[in-house]
N, C-alpha and C. Protein backbone atom coordinates (compact mmCIF):
# COMPACT_ATOMS: atom_id res chain seq x y z
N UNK A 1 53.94 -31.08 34.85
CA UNK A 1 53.17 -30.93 33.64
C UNK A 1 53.36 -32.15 32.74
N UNK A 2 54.32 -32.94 33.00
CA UNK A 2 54.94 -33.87 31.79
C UNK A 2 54.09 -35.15 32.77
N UNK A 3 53.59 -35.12 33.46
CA UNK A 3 53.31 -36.13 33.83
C UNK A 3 51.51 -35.97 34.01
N UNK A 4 51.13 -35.13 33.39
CA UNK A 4 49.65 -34.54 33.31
C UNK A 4 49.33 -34.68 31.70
N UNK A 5 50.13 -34.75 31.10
CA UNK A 5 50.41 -34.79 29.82
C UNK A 5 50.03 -36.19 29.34
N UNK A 6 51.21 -37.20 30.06
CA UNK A 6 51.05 -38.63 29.66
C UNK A 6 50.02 -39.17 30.47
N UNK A 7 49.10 -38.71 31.49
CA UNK A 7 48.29 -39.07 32.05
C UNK A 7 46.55 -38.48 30.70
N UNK A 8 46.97 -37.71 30.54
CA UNK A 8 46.07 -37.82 29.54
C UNK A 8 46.23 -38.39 28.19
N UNK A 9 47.01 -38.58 27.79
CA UNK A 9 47.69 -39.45 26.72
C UNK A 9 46.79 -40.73 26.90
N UNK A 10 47.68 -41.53 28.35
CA UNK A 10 47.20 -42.58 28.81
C UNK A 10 45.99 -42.63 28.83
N UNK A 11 44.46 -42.29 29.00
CA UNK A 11 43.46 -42.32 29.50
C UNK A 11 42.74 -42.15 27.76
N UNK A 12 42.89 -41.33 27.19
CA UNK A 12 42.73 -41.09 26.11
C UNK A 12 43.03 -42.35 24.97
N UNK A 13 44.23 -43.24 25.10
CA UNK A 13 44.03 -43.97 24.64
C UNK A 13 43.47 -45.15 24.96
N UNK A 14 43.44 -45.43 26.47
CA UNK A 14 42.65 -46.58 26.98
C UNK A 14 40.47 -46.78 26.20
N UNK A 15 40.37 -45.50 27.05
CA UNK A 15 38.79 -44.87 26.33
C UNK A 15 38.37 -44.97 25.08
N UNK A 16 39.30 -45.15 24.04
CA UNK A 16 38.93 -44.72 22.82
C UNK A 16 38.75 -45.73 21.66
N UNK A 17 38.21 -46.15 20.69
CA UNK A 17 38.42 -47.01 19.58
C UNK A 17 39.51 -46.42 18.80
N UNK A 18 40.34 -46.84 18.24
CA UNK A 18 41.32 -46.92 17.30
C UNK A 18 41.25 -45.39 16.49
N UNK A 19 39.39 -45.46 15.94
CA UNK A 19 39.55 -44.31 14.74
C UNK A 19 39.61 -42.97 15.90
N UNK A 20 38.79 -42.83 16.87
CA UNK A 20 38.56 -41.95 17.63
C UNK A 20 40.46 -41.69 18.37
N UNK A 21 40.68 -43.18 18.84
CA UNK A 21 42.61 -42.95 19.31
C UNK A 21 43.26 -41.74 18.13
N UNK A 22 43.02 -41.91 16.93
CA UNK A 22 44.04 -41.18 16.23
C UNK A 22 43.25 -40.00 16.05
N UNK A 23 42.30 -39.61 15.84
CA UNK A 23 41.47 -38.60 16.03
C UNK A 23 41.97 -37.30 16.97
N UNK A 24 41.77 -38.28 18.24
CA UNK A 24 42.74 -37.20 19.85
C UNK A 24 43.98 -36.93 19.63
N UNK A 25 45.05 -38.48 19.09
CA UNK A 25 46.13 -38.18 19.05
C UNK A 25 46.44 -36.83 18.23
N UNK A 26 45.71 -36.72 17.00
CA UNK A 26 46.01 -35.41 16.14
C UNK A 26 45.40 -33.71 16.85
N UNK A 27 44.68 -33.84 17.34
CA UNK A 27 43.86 -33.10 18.11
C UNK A 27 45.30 -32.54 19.33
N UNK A 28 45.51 -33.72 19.73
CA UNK A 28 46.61 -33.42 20.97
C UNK A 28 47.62 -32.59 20.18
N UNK A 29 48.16 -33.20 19.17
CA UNK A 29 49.52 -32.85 18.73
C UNK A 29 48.95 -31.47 18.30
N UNK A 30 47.57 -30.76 17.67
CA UNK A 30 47.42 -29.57 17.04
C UNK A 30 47.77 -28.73 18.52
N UNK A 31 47.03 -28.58 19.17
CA UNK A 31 47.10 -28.54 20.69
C UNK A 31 48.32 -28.09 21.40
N UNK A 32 49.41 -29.06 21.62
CA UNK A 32 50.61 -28.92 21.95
C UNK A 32 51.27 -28.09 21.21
N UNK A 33 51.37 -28.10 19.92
CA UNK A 33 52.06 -27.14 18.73
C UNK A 33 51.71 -25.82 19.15
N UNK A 34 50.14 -25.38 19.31
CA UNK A 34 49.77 -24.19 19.17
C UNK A 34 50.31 -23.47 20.41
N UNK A 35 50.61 -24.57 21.63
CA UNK A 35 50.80 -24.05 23.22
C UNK A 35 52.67 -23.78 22.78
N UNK A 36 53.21 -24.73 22.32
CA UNK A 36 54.39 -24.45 22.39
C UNK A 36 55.05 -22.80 21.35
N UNK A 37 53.52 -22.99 20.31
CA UNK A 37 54.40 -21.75 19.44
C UNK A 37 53.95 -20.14 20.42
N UNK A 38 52.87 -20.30 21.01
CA UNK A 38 52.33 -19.21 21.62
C UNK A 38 53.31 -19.03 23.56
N UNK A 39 53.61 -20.42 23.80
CA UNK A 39 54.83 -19.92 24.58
C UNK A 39 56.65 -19.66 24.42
N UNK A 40 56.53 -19.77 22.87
CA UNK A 40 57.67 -19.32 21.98
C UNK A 40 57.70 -17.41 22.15
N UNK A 41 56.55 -17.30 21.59
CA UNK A 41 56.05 -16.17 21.37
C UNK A 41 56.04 -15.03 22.81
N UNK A 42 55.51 -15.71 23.80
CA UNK A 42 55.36 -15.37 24.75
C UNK A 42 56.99 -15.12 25.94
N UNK A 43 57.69 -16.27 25.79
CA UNK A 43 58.79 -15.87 26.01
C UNK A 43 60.04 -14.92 25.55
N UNK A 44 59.71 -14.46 24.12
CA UNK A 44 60.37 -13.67 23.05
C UNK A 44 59.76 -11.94 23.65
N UNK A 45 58.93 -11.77 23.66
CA UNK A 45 57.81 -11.14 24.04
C UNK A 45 58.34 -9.79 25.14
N UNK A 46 58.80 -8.55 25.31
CA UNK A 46 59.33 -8.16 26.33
C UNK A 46 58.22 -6.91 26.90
N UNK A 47 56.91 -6.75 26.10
CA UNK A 47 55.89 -5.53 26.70
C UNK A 47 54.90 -6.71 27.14
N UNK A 48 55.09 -6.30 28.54
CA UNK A 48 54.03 -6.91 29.52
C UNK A 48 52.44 -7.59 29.08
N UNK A 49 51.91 -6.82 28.46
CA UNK A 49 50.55 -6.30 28.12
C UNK A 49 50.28 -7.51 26.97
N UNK A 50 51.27 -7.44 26.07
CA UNK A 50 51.18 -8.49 25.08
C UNK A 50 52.02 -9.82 25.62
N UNK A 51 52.37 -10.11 26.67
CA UNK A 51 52.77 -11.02 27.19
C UNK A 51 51.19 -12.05 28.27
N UNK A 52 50.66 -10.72 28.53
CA UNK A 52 49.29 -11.46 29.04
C UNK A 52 47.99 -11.87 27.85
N UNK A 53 48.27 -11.11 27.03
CA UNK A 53 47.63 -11.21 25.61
C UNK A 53 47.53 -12.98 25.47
N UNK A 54 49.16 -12.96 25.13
CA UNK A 54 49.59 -14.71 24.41
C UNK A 54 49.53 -15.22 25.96
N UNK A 55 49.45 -15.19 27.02
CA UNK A 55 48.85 -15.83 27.89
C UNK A 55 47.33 -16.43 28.68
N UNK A 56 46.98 -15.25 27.58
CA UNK A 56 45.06 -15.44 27.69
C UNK A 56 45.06 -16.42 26.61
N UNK A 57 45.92 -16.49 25.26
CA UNK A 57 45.25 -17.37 24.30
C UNK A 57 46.00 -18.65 24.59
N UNK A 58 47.26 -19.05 25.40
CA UNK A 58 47.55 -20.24 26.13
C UNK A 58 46.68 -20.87 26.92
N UNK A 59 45.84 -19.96 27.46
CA UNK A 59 44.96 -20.61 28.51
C UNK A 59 43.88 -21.27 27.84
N UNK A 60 43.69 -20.80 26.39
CA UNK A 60 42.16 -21.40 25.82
C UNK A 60 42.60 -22.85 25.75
N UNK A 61 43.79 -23.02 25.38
CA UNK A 61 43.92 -24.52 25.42
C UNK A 61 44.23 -25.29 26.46
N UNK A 62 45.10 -24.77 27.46
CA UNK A 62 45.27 -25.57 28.26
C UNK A 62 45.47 -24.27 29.72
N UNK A 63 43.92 -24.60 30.24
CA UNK A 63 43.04 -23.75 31.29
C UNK A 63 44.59 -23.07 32.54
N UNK A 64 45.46 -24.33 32.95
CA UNK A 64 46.23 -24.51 34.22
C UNK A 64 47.73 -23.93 33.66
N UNK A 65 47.72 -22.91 32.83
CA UNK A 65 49.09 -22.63 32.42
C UNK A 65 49.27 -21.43 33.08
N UNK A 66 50.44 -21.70 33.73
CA UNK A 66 50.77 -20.66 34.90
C UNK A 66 51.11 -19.00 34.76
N UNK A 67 50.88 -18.23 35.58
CA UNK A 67 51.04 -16.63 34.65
C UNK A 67 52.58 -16.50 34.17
N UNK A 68 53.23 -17.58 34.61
CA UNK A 68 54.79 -16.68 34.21
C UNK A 68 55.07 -17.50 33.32
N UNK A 69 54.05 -18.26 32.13
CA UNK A 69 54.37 -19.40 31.46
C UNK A 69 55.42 -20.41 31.87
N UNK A 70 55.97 -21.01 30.64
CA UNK A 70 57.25 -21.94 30.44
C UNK A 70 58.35 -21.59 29.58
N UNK A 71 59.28 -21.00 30.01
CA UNK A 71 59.84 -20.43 28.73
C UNK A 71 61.11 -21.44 28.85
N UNK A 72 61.03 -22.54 28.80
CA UNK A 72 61.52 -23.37 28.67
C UNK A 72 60.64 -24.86 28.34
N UNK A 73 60.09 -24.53 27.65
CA UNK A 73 58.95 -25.67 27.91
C UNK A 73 59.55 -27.27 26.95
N UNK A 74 59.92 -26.90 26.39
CA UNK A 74 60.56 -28.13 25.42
C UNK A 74 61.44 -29.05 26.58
N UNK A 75 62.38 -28.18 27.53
CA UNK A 75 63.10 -28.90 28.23
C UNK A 75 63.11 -29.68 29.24
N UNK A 76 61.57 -28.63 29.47
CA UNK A 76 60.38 -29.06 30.93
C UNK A 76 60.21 -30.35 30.79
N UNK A 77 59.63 -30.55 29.12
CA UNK A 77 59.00 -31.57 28.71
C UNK A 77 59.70 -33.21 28.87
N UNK A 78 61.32 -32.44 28.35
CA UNK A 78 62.63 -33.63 28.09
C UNK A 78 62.50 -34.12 29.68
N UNK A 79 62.41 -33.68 30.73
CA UNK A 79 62.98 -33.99 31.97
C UNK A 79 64.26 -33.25 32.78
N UNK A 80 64.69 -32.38 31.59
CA UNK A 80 65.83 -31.84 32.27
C UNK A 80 66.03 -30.58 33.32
């Protein structure tokens, strides 16, 4: 995932003019925040039902997020 990440990073900033670069960049970062607080949420989470809930609204943002989420996702991210 961390490498799907900076691959869109990468591409995103190659493509883009400057105003549009910071545009995505903020877009990305709203993005990432909302995935990381909803797989906060989702890992906290112990009735099934509302665990697929915050997994339907993970998916609006980012389509390929797996059913058993990341409940480690910060660390995913670090490399560790």
């Amino acid at each position: 995932m961390k490498n799907i990440i900076i691959l869109l990073v990468v591409l995103s900033i190659l493509g883009c003019s400057s105003t549009a670069k910071v545009k995505m960049k903020e877009q990305f970062n709203e993005i990432a925040h909302a995935v990381e607080i909803l797989n906060d949420k989702y890992c906290a989470e112990e009735n099934e039902q509302m665990r697929q809930i915050l997994i339907t609204g993970i998916r609006f943002y980012f389509p390929a997020y797996p059913n058993d989420g990341y409940c480690n996702l910060v660390e995913m991210l670090d490399g560790e």
